[in-house]
N, C-alpha and C. Protein backbone atom coordinates (compact mmCIF):
# COMPACT_ATOMS: atom_id res chain seq x y z
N UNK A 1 -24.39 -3.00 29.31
CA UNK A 1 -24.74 -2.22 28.15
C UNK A 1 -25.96 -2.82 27.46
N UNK A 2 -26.00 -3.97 27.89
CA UNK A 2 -26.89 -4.66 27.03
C UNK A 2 -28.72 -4.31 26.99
N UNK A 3 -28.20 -4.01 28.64
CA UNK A 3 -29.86 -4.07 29.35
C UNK A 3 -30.02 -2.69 29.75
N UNK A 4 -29.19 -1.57 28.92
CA UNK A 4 -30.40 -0.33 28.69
C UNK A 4 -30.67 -0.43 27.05
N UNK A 5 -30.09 -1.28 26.20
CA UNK A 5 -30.73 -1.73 25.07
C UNK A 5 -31.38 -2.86 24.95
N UNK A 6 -31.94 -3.16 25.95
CA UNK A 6 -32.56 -4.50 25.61
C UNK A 6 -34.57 -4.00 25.39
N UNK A 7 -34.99 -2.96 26.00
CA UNK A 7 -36.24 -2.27 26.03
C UNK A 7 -36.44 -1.53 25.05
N UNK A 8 -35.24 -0.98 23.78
CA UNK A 8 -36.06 0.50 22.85
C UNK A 8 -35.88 -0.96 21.38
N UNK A 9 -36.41 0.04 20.28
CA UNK A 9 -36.55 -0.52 19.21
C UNK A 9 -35.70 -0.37 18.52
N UNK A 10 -34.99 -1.61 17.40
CA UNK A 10 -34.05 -1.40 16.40
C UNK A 10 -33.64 -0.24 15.94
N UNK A 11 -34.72 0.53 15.81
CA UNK A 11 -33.46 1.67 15.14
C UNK A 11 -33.14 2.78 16.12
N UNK A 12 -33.45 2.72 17.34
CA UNK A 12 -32.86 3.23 18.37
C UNK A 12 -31.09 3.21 18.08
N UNK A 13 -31.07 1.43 17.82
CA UNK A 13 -29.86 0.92 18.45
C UNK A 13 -28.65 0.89 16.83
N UNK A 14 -29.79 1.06 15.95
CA UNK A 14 -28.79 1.04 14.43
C UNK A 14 -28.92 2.07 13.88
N UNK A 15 -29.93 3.05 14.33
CA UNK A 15 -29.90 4.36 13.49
C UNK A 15 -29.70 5.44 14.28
N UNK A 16 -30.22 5.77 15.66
CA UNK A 16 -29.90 6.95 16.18
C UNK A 16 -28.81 6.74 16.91
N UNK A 17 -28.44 5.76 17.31
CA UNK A 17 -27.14 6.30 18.53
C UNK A 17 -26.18 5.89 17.23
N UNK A 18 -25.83 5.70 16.44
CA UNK A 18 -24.85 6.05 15.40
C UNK A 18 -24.46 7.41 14.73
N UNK A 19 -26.06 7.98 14.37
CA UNK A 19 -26.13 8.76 14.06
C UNK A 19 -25.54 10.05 15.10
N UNK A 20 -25.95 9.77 16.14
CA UNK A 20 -25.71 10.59 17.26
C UNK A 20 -24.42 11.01 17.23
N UNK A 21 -23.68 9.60 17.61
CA UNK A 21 -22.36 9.88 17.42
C UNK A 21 -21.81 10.25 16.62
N UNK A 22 -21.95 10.32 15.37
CA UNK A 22 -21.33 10.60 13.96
C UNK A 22 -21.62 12.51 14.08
N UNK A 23 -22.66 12.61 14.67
CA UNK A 23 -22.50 14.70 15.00
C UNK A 23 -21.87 14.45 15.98
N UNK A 24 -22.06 13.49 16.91
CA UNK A 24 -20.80 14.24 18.31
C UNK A 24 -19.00 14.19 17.97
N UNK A 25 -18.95 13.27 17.23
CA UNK A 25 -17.37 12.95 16.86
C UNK A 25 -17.08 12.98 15.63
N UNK A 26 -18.02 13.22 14.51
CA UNK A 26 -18.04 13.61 13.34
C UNK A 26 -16.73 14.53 12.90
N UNK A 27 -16.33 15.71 13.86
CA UNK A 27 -14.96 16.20 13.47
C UNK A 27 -14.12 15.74 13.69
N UNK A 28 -13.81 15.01 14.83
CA UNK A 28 -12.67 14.07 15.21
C UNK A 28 -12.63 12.90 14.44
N UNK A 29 -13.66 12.42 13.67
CA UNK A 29 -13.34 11.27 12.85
C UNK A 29 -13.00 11.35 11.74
N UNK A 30 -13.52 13.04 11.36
CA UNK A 30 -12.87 13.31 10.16
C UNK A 30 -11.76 14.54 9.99
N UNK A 31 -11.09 14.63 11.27
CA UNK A 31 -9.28 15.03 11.48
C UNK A 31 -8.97 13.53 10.90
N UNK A 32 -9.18 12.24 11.56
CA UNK A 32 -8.59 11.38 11.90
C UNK A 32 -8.25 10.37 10.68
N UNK A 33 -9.59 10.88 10.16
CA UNK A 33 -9.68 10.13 8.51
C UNK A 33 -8.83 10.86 7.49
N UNK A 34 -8.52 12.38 7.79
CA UNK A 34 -7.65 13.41 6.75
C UNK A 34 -6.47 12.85 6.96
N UNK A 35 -6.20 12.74 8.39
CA UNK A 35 -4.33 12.52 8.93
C UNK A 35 -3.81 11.62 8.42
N UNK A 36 -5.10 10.04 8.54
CA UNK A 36 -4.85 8.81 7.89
C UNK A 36 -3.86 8.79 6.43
N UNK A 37 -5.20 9.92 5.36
CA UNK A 37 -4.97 10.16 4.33
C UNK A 37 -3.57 10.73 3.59
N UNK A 38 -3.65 11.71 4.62
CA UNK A 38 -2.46 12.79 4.14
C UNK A 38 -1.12 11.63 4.66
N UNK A 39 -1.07 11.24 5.87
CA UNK A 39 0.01 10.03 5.98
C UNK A 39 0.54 9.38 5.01
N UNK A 40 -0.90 8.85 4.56
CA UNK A 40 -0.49 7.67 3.24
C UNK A 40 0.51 8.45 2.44
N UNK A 41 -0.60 9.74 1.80
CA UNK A 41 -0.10 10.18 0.61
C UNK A 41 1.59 10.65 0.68
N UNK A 42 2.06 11.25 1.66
CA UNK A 42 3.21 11.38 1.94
C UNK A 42 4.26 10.19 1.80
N UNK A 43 3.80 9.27 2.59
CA UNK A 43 4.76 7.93 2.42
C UNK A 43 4.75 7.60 0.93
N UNK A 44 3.61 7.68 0.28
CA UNK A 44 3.69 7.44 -1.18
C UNK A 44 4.29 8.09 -1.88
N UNK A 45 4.43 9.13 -1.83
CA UNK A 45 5.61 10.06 -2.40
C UNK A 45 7.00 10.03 -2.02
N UNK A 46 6.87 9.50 -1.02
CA UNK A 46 8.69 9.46 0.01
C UNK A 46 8.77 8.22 -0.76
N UNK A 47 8.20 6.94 -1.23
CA UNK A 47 8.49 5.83 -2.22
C UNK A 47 8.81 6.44 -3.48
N UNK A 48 7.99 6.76 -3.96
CA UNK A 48 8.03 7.47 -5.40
C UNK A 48 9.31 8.14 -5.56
N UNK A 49 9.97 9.18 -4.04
CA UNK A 49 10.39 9.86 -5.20
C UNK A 49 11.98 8.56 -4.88
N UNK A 50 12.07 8.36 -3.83
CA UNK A 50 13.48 7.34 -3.40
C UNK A 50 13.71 6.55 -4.40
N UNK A 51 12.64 5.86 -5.18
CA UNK A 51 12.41 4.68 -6.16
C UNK A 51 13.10 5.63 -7.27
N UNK A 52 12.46 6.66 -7.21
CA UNK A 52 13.17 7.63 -8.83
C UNK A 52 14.54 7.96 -8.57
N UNK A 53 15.26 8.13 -7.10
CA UNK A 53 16.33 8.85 -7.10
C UNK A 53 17.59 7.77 -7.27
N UNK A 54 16.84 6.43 -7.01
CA UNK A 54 17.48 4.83 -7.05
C UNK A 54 18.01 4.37 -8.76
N UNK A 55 16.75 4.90 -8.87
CA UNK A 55 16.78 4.46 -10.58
C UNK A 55 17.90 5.59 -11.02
N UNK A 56 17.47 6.71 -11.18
CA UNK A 56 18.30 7.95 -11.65
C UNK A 56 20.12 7.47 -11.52
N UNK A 57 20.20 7.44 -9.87
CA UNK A 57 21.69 7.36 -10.09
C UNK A 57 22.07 5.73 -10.80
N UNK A 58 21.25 4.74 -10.56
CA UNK A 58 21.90 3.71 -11.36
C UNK A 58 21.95 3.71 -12.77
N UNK A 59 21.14 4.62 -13.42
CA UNK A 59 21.13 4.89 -14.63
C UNK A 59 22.34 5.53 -15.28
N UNK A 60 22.91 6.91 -14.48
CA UNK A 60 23.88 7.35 -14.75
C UNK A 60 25.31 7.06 -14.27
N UNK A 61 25.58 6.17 -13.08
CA UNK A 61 26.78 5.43 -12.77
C UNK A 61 27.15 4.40 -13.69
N UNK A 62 26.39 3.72 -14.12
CA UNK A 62 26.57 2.46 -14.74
C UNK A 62 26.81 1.61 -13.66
N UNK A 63 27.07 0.05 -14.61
CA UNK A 63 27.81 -0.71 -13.52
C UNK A 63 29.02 -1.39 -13.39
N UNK A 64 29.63 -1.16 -12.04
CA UNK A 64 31.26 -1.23 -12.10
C UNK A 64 31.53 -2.42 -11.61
N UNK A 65 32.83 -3.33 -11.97
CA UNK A 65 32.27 -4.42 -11.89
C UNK A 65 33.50 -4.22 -10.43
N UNK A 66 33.96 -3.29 -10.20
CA UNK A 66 34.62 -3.46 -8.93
C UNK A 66 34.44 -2.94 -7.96
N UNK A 67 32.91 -2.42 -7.85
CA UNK A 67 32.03 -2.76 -6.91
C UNK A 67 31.26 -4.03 -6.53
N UNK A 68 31.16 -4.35 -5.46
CA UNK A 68 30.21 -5.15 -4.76
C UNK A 68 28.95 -4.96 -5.11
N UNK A 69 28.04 -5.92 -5.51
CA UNK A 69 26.80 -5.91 -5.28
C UNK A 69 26.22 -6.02 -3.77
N UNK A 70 25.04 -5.63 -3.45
CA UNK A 70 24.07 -5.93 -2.60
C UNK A 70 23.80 -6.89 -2.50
């Protein structure tokens, strides 16, 4: 790889074949970057809401002392 870049000039090698790629895979990187996203945001909400539904019922059970703790 080295030595069909070893003959063109710097920005051959830092500006156009980046660039290049960024239109050739430009949609696939940005499915890939949405899926990332939307992933997160989901798991962050599947915390959010578990954390609220945790709190909720310990709020309204109280605590019994003849239950076991965790």
């Amino acid at each position: 790889m080295r030595e069909i870049f070893a003959g063109l000039p710097w920005w051959v090698k830092w500006v156009a074949v980046p660039v290049i790629a960024l239109v050739v895979f430009g949609g696939l990187i940005a499915h890939v970057v949405g899926l990332v996203i939307s992933l997160l945001f989901k798991v962050l909400v599947f915390v959010a809401l578990v954390g609220g539904l945790i709190y909720v019922v310990r709020k309204f059970t109280g605590n019994s002392s003849s239950r076991s703790d965790w």
